[in-house]
Protein backbone atom coordinates (compact mmCIF):
# COMPACT_ATOMS: atom_id res chain seq x y z
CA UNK A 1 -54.74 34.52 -24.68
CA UNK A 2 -53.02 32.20 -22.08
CA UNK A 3 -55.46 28.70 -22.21
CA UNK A 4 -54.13 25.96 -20.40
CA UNK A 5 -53.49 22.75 -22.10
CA UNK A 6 -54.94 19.38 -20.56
CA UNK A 7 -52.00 17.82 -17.95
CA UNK A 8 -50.26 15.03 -20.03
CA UNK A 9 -50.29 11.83 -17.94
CA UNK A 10 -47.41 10.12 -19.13
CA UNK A 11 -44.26 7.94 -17.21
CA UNK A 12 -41.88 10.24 -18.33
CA UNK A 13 -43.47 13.34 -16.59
CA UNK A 14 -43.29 11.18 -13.34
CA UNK A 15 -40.29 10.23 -14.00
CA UNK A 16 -38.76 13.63 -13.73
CA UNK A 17 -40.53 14.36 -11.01
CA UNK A 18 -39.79 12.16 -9.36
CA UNK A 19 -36.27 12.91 -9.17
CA UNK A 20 -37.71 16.70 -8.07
CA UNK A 21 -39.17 15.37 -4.99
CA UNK A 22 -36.34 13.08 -3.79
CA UNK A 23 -34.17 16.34 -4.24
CA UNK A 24 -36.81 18.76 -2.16
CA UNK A 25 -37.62 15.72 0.27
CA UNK A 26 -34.13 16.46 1.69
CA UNK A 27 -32.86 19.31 1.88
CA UNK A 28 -61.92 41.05 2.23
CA UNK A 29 -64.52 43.13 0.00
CA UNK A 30 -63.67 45.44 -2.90
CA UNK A 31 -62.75 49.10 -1.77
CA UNK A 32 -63.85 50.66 -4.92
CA UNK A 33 -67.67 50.81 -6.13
CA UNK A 34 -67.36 50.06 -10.06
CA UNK A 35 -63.54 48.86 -10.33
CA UNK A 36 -65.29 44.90 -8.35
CA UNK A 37 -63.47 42.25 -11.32
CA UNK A 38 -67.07 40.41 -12.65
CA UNK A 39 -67.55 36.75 -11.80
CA UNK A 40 -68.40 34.78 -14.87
CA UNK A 41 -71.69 33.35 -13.94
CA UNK A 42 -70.89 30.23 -16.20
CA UNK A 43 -67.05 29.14 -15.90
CA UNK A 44 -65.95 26.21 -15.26
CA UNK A 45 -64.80 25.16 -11.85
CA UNK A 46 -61.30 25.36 -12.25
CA UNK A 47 -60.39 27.93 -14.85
CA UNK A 48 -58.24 30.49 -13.94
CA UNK A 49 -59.63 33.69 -11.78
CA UNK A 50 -57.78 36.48 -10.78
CA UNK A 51 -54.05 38.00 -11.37
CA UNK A 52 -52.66 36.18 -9.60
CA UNK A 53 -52.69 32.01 -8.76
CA UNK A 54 -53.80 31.45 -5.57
CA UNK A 55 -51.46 30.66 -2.58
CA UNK A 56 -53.49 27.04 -2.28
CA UNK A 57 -52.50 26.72 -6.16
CA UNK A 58 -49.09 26.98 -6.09
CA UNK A 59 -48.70 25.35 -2.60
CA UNK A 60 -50.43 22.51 -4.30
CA UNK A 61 -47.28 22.63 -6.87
CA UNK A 62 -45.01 22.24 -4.46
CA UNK A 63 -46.87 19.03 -3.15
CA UNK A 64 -47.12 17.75 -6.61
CA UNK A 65 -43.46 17.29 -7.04
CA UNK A 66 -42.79 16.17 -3.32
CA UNK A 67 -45.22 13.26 -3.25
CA UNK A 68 -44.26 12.58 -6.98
CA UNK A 69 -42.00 9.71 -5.99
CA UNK A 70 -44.36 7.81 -4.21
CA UNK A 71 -47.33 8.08 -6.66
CA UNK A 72 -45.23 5.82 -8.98
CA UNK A 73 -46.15 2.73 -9.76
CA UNK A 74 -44.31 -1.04 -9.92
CA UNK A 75 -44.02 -0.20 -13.76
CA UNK A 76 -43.26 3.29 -13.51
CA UNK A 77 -40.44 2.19 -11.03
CA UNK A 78 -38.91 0.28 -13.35
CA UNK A 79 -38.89 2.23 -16.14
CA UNK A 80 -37.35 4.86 -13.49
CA UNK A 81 -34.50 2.31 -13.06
CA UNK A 82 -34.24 2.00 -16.86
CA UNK A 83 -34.25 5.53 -17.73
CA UNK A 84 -31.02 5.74 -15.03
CA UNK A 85 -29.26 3.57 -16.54
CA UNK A 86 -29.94 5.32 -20.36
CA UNK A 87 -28.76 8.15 -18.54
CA UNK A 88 -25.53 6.12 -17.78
CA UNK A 89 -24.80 4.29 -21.09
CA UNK A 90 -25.57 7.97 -23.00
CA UNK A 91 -22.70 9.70 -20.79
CA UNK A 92 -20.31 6.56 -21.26
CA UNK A 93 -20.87 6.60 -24.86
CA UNK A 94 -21.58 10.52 -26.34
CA UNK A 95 -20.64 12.45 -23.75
CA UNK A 96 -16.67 12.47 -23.99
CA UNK A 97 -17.35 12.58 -28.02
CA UNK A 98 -19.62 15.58 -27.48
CA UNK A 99 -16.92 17.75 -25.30
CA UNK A 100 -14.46 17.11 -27.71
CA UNK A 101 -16.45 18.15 -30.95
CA UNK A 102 -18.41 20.55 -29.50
CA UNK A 103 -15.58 22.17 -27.11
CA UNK A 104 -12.16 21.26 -27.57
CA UNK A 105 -12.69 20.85 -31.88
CA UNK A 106 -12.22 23.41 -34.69
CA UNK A 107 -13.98 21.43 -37.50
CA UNK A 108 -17.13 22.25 -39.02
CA UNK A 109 -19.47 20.81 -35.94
CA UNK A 110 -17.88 23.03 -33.95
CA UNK A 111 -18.44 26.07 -36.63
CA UNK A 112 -21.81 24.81 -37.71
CA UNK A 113 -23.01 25.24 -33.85
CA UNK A 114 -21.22 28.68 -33.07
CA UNK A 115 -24.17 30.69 -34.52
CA UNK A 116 -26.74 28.07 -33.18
CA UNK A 117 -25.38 28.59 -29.48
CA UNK A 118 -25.30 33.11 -29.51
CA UNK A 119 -28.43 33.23 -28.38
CA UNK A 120 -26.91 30.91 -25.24
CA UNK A 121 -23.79 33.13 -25.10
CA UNK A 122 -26.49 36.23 -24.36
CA UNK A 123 -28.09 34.44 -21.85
CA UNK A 124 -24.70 33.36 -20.16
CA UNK A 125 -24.44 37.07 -19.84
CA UNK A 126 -27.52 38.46 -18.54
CA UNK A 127 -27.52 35.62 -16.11
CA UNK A 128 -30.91 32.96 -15.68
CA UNK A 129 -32.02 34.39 -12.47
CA UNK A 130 -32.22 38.18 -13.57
CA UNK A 131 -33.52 36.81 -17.42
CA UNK A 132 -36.18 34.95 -15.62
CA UNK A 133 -37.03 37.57 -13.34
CA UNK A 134 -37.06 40.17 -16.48
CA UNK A 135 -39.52 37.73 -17.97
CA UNK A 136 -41.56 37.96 -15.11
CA UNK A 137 -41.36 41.66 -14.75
CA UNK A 138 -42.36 42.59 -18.49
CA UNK A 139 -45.38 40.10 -17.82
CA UNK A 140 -46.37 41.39 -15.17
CA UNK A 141 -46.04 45.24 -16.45
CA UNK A 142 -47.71 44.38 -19.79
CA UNK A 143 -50.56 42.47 -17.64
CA UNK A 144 -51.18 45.90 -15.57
CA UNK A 145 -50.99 48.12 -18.14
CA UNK A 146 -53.35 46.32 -20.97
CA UNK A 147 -55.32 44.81 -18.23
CA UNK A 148 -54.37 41.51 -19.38
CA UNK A 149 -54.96 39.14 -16.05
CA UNK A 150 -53.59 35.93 -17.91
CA UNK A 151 -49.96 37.84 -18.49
CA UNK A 152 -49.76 38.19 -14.44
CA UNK A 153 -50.82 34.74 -13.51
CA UNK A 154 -47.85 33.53 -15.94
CA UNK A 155 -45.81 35.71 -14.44
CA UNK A 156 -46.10 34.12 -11.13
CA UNK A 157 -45.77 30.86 -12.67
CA UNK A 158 -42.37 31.66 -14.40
CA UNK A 159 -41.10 33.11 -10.74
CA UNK A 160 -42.35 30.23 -8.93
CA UNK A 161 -40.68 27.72 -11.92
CA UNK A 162 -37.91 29.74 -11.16
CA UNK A 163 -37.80 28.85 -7.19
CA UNK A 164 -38.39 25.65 -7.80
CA UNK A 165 -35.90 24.65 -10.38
CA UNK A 166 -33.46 25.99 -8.21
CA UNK A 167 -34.20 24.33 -5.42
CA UNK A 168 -34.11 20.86 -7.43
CA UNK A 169 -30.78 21.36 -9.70
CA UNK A 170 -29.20 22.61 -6.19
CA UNK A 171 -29.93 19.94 -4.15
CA UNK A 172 -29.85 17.20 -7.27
CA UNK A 173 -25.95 18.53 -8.13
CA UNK A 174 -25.12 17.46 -4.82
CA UNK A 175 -26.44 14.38 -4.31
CA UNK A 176 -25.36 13.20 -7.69
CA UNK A 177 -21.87 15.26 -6.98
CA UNK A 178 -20.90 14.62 -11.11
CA UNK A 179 -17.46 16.58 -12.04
CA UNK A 180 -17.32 19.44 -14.33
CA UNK A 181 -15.48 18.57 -18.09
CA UNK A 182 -12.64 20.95 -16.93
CA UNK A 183 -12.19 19.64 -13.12
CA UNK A 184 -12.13 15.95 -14.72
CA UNK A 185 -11.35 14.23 -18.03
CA UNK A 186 -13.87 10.82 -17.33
CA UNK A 187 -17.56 11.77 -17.52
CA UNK A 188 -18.14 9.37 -15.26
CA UNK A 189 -16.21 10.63 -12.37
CA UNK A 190 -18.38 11.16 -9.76
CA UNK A 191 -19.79 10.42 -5.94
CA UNK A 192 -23.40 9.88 -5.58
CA UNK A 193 -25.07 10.45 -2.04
CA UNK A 194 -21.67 12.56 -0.81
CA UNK A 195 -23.44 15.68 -1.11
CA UNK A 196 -19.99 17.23 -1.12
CA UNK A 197 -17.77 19.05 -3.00
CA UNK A 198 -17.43 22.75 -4.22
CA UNK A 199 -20.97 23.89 -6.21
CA UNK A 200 -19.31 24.97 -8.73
CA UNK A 201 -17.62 21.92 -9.81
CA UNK A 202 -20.48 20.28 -9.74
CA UNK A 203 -22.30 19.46 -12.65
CA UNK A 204 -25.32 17.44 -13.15
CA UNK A 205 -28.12 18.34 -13.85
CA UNK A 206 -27.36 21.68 -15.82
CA UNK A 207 -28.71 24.61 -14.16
CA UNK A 208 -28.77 27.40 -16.67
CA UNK A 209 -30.32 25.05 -19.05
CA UNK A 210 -33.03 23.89 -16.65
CA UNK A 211 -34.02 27.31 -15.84
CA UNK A 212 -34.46 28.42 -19.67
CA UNK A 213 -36.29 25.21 -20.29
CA UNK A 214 -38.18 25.70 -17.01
CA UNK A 215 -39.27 29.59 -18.33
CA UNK A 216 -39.98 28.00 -22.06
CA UNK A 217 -42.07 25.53 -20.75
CA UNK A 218 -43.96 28.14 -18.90
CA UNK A 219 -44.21 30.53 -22.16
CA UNK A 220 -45.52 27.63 -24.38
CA UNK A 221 -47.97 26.13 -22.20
CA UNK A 222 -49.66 29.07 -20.69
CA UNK A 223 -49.82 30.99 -24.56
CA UNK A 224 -50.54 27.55 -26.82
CA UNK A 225 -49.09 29.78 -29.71
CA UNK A 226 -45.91 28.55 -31.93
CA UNK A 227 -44.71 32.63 -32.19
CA UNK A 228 -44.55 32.05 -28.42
CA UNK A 229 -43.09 28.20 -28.10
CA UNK A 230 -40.68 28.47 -30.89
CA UNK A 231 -38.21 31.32 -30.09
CA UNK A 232 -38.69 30.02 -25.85
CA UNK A 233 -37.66 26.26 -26.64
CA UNK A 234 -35.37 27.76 -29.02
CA UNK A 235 -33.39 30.18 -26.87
CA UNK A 236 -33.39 27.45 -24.03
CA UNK A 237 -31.81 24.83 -26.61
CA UNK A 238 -29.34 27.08 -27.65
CA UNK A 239 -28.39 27.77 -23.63
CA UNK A 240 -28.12 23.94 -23.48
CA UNK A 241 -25.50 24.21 -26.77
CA UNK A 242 -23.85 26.91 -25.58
CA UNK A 243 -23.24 24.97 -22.32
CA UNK A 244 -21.28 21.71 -23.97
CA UNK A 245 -19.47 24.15 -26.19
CA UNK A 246 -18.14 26.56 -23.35
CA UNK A 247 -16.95 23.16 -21.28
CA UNK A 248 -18.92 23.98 -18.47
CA UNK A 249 -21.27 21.03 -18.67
CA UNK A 250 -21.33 17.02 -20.48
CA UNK A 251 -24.09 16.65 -22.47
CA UNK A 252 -26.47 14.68 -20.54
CA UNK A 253 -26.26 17.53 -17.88
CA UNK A 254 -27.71 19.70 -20.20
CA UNK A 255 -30.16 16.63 -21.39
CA UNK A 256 -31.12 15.67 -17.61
CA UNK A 257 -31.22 19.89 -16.98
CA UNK A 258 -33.48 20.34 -19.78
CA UNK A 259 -35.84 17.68 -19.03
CA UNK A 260 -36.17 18.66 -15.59
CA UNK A 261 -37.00 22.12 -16.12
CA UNK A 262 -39.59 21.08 -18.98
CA UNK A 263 -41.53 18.73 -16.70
CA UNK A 264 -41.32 21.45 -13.50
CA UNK A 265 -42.58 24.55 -15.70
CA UNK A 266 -45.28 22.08 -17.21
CA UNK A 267 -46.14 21.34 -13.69
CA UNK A 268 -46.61 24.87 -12.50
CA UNK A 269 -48.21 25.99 -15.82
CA UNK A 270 -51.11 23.12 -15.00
CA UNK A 271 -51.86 23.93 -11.48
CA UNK A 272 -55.63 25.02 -11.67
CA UNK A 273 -57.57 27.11 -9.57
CA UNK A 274 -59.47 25.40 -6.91
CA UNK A 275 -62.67 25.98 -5.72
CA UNK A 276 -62.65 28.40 -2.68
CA UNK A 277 -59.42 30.25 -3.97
CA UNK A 278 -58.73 33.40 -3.04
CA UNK A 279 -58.35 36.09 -5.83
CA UNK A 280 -56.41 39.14 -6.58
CA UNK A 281 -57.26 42.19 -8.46
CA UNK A 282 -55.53 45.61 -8.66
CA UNK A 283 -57.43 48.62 -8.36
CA UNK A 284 -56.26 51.47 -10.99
CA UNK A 285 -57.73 54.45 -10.50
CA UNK A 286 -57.12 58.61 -11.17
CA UNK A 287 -58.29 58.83 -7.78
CA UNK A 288 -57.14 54.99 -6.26
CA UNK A 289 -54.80 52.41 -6.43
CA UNK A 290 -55.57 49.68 -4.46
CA UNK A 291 -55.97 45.71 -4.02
CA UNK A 292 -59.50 43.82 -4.41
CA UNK A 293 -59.23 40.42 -2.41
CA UNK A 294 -62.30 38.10 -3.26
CA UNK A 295 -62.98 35.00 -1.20
């Protein structure tokens, strides 16, 4: 029900990974006759086995976005340098437009986007660490219960999106050490390389939005179904809404956010299993419950 979609190859991907790495650069046999999970005798080498990823598999995510700064190339380097400074001229030119529309107005923008951005609102509320952990949880429940080993592997990969978009917006905020709209009137006003400053002033990239983009990105690629990508991508770009229109964040935070948690959930979601993995499967019995490791 989960297939995974071939890994796009494209400069943007690197692009955002790029600024991922730069960010984390610093800073036995079954014991049950009967309940043994069958091998297929004819899969391919790397599809997914198990209910879980393997520890190799998601280490090897981890070095994917590390080394992603030095696997670009002359070309990709410069369009790296370009992209920064689209980055730039957008803030300069729509951001301050965008806060007062979308924040500070009363005219129809702002009262075409109020219902657009509720579904943000209710994820301001519940908090993107405990939604993205819920997420996890119901996968992992549903995966148990209707045996369903494709629901836990995505679970793992929306916790370990999770981690890792954390680690990236937290350590990107303060090296790019931007000012929140309502700590500074110029969306420019900021200190790159300070790594100062109080978190919570600190706004770019977006963190809220990069985690619900991170967990959508997760969703869509592991299912391949539009009942599953439309309502994730949706929710996450009404977080990213919600986010201009509360005045926590400009709107390339939320744009630079987003991106960044696409291209790290896309990441995670195309890790494949490697050859000599180890594999995981529960043991439910009336008589057992146990833990089948296979290596």
């Amino acid at each position: 029900m989960f297939p995974l979609p071939p890994s796009p190859s494209c400069w943007a991907r690197r692009l955002l990974l790029a600024l991922c790495g730069a960010g984390l650069l610093f800073a036995c046999p079954p014991c049950a006759e009967g309940q043994q999970a069958p091998t297929p005798a004819l899969s391919p080498p790397d599809a997914p086995r198990g209910w879980v990823p393997s520890v190799r598999a998601m280490g090897q995510d981890a070095l994917d976005i590390v080394q992603a700064p030095l696997d670009l190339s002359p070309r990709q380097q410069l369009m790296t340098l370009g992209a920064t400074g689209l980055v730039a001229s957008t803030a300069a030119a729509l951001d301050r437009p965008a806060h007062r529309r979308l924040h500070l107005g009363s005219g129809p923008v702002a009262e075409a986007s109020g219902p657009l951005a509720a579904p943000g609102r209710w994820y301001d509320r519940v908090g993107p660490d405990r939604f993205a952990l819920g997420t996890a949880g119901l996968l992992a429940a549903g995966g148990l219960a209707l045996r369903r080993p494709a629901w836990t592997r995505t679970s793992v990969r929306v916790a370990e999106a999770l981690v890792y978009t954390k680690l990236v917006t937290g350590l990107a905020k303060s090296a790019i050490n931007r000012t929140r709209p309502y700590s500074a009137s110029d969306p420019l006003t900021a200190t790159p390389g300070r790594f100062s400053g109080t978190h919570s002033k600190l706004s770019m990239p977006s963190g809220h939005t990069a985690r619900a983009f991170a967990v959508a990105s997760v969703l869509a690629h592991q299912s391949s179904r539009w009942f599953v990508s439309v309502p994730a991508y949706g929710l996450a770009g009404s977080v990213a809404l919600e986010r201009v229109r509360s005045g926590d964040h400009w709107l390339t935070d939320v744009m630079v956010g987003g991106a960044l948690g696409y291209f790290i959930g896309r990441t995670v979601s195309d890790s494949p299993t490697l050859g000599g993995d180890v594999s995981y499967t529960p043991i439910l019995g009336t008589d057992r419950i146990g833990l089948s490791i296979r290596f």
